[in-house]
N, C-alpha and C. Protein backbone atom coordinates (compact mmCIF):
# COMPACT_ATOMS: atom_id res chain seq x y z
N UNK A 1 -61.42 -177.44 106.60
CA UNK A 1 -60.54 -177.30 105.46
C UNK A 1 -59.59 -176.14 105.62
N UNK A 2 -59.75 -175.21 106.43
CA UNK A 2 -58.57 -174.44 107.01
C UNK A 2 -58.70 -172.98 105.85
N UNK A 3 -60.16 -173.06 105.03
CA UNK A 3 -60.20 -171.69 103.76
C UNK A 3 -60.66 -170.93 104.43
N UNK A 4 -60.31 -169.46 104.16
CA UNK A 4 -61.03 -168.25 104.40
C UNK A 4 -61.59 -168.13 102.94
N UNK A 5 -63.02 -167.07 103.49
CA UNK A 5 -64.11 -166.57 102.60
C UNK A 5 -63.43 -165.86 101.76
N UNK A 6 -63.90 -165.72 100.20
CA UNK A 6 -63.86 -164.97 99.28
C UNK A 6 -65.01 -163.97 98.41
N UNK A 7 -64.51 -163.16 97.83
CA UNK A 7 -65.68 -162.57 96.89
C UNK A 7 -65.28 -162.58 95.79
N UNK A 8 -66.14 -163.10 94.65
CA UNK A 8 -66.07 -162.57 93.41
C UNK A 8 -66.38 -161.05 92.82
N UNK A 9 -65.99 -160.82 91.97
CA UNK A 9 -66.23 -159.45 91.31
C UNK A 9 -67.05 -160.02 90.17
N UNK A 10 -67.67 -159.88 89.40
CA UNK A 10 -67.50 -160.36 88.21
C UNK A 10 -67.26 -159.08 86.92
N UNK A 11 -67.24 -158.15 87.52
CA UNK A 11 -67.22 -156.78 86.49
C UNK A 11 -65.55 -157.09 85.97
N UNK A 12 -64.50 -157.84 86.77
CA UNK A 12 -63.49 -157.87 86.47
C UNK A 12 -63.09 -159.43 86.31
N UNK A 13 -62.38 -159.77 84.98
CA UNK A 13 -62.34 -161.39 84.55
C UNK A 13 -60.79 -161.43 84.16
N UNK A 14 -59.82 -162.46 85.00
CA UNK A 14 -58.79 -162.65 85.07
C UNK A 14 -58.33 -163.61 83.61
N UNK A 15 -57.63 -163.26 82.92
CA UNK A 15 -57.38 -164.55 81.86
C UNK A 15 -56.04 -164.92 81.93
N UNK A 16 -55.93 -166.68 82.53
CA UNK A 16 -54.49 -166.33 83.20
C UNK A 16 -54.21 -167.77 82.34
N UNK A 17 -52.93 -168.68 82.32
CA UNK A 17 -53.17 -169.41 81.29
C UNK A 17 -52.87 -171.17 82.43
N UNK A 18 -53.63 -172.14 81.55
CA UNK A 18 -54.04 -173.50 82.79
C UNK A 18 -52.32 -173.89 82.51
N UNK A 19 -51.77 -173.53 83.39
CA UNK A 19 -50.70 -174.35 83.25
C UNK A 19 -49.91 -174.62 84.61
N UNK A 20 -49.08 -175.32 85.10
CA UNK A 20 -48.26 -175.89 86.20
C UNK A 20 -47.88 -174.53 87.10
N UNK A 21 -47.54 -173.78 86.40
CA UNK A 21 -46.65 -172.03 86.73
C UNK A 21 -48.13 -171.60 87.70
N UNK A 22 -49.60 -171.75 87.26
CA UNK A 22 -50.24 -171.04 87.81
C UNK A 22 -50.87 -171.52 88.48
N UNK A 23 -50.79 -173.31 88.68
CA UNK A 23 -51.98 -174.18 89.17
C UNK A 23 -50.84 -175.87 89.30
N UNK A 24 -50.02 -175.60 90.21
CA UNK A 24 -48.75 -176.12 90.44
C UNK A 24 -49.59 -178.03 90.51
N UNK A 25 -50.90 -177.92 90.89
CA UNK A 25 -51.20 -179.30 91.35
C UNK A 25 -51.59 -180.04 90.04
N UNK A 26 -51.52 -179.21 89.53
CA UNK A 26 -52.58 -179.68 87.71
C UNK A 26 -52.59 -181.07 87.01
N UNK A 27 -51.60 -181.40 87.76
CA UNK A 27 -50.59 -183.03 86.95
C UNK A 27 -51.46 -183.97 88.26
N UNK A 28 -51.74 -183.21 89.48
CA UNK A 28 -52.13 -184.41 90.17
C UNK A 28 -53.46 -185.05 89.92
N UNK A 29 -53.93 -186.48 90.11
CA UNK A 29 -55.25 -187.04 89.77
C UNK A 29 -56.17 -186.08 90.37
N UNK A 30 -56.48 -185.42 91.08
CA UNK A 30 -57.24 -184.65 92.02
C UNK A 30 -57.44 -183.19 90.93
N UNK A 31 -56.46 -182.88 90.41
CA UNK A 31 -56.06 -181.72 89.59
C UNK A 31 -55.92 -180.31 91.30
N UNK A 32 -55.82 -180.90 91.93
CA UNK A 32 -55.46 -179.75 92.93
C UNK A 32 -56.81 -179.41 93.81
N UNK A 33 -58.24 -179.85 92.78
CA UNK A 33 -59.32 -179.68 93.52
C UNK A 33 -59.94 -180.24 94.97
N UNK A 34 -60.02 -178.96 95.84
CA UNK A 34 -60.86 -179.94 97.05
C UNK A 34 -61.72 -179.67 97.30
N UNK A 35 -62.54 -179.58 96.72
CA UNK A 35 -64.25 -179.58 97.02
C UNK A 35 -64.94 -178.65 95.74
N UNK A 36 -65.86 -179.26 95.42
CA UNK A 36 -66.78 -178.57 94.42
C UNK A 36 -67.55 -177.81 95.17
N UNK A 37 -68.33 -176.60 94.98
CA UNK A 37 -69.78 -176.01 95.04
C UNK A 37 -70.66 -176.57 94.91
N UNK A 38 -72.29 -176.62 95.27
CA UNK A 38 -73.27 -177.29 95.19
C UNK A 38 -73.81 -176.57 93.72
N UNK A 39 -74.51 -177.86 93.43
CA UNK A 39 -75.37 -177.68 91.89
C UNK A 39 -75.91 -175.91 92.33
N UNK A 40 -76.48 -175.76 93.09
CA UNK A 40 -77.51 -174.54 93.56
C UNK A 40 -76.74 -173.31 92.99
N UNK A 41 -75.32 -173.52 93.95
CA UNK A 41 -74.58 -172.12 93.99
C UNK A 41 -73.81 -172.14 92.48
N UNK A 42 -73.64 -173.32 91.46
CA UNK A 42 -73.25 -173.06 90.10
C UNK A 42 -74.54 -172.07 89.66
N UNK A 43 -75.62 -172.73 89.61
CA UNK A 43 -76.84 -172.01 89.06
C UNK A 43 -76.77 -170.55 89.50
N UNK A 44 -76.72 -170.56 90.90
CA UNK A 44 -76.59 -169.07 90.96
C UNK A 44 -75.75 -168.12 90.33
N UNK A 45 -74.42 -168.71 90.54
CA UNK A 45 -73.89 -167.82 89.55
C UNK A 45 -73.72 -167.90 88.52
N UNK A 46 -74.00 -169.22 87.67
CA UNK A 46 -74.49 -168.95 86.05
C UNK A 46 -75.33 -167.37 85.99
N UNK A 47 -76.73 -167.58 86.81
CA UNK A 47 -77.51 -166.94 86.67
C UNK A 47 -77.24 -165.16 86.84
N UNK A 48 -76.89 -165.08 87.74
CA UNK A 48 -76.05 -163.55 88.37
C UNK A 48 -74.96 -163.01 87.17
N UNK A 49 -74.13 -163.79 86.39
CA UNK A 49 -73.29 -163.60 85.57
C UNK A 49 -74.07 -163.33 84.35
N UNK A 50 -75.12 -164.54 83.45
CA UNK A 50 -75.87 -164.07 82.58
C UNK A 50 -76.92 -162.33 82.62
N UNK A 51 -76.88 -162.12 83.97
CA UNK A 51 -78.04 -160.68 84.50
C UNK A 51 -76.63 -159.75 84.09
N UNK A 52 -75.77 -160.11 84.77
CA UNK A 52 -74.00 -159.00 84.76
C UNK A 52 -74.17 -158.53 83.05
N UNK A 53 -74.25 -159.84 82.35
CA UNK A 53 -73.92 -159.37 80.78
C UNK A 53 -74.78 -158.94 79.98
N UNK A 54 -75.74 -158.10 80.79
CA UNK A 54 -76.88 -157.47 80.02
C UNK A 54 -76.38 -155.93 80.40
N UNK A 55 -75.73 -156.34 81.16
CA UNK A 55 -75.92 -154.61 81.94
C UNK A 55 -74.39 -153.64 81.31
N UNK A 56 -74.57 -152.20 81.17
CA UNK A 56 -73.66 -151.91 80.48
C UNK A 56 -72.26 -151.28 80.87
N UNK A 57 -72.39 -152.00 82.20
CA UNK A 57 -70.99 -151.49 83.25
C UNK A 57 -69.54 -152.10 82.25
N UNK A 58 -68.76 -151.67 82.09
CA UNK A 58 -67.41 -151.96 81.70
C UNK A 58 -66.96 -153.28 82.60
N UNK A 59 -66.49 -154.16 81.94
CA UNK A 59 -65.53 -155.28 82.26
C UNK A 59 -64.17 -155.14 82.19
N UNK A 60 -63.43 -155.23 83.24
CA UNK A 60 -62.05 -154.92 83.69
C UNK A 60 -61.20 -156.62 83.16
N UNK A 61 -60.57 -155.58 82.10
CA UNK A 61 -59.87 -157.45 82.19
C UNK A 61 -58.34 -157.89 82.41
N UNK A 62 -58.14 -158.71 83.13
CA UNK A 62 -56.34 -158.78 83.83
C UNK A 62 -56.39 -159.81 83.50
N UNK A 63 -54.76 -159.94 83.73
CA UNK A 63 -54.03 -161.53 84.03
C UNK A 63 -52.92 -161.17 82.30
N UNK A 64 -52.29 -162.22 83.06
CA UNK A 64 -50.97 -162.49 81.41
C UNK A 64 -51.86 -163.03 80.24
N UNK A 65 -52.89 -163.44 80.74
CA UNK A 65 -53.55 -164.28 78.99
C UNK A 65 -54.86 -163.03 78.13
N UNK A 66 -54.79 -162.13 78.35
CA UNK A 66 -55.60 -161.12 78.03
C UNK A 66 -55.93 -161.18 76.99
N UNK A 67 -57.14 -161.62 76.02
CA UNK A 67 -57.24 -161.37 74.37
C UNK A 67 -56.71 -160.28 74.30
N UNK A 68 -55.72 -159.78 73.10
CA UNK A 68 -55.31 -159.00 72.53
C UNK A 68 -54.05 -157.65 73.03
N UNK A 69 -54.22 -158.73 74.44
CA UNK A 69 -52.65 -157.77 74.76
C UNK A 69 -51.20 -158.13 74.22
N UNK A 70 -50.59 -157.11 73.63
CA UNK A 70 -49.51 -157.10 72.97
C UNK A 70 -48.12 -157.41 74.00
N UNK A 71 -47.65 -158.66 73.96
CA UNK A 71 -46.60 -158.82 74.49
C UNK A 71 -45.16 -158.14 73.67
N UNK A 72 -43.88 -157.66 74.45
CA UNK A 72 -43.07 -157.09 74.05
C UNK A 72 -41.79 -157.98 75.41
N UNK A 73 -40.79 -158.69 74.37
CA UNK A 73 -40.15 -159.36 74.97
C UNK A 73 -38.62 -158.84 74.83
């Protein structure tokens, strides 16, 4: 498939908004997706994420769709 590896953070959560501008394939039947994760590795990180939101490290939050950031146009 021609991907290089990634890492998640999860201390930091992007809120960006589903639209064409950010996810250009969105209109196609496919929606742009090529390949799912296995059932296993959802669970895992359900699981790793539910442990994250116990703990009392600060969450970093980005992207243009931010609850409560004040746009100025």
């Amino acid at each position: 498939m021609n991907q290089k590896g990634f890492v998640m953070d999860a201390r930091k959560v992007a809120f960006i908004p589903v639209n064409r501008a950010f996810f250009p394939r969105l209109a196609d039947p496919d929606k742009g997706i090529i390949v799912t994760a296995a059932d296993r590795w959802h669970q895992l990180v359900q699981n790793t994420l539910l442990k994250l939101a116990k703990r009392p490290e600060p969450v970093l939050k980005l992207g243009p769709d931010v609850p409560g950031l004040r746009r100025t146009k």
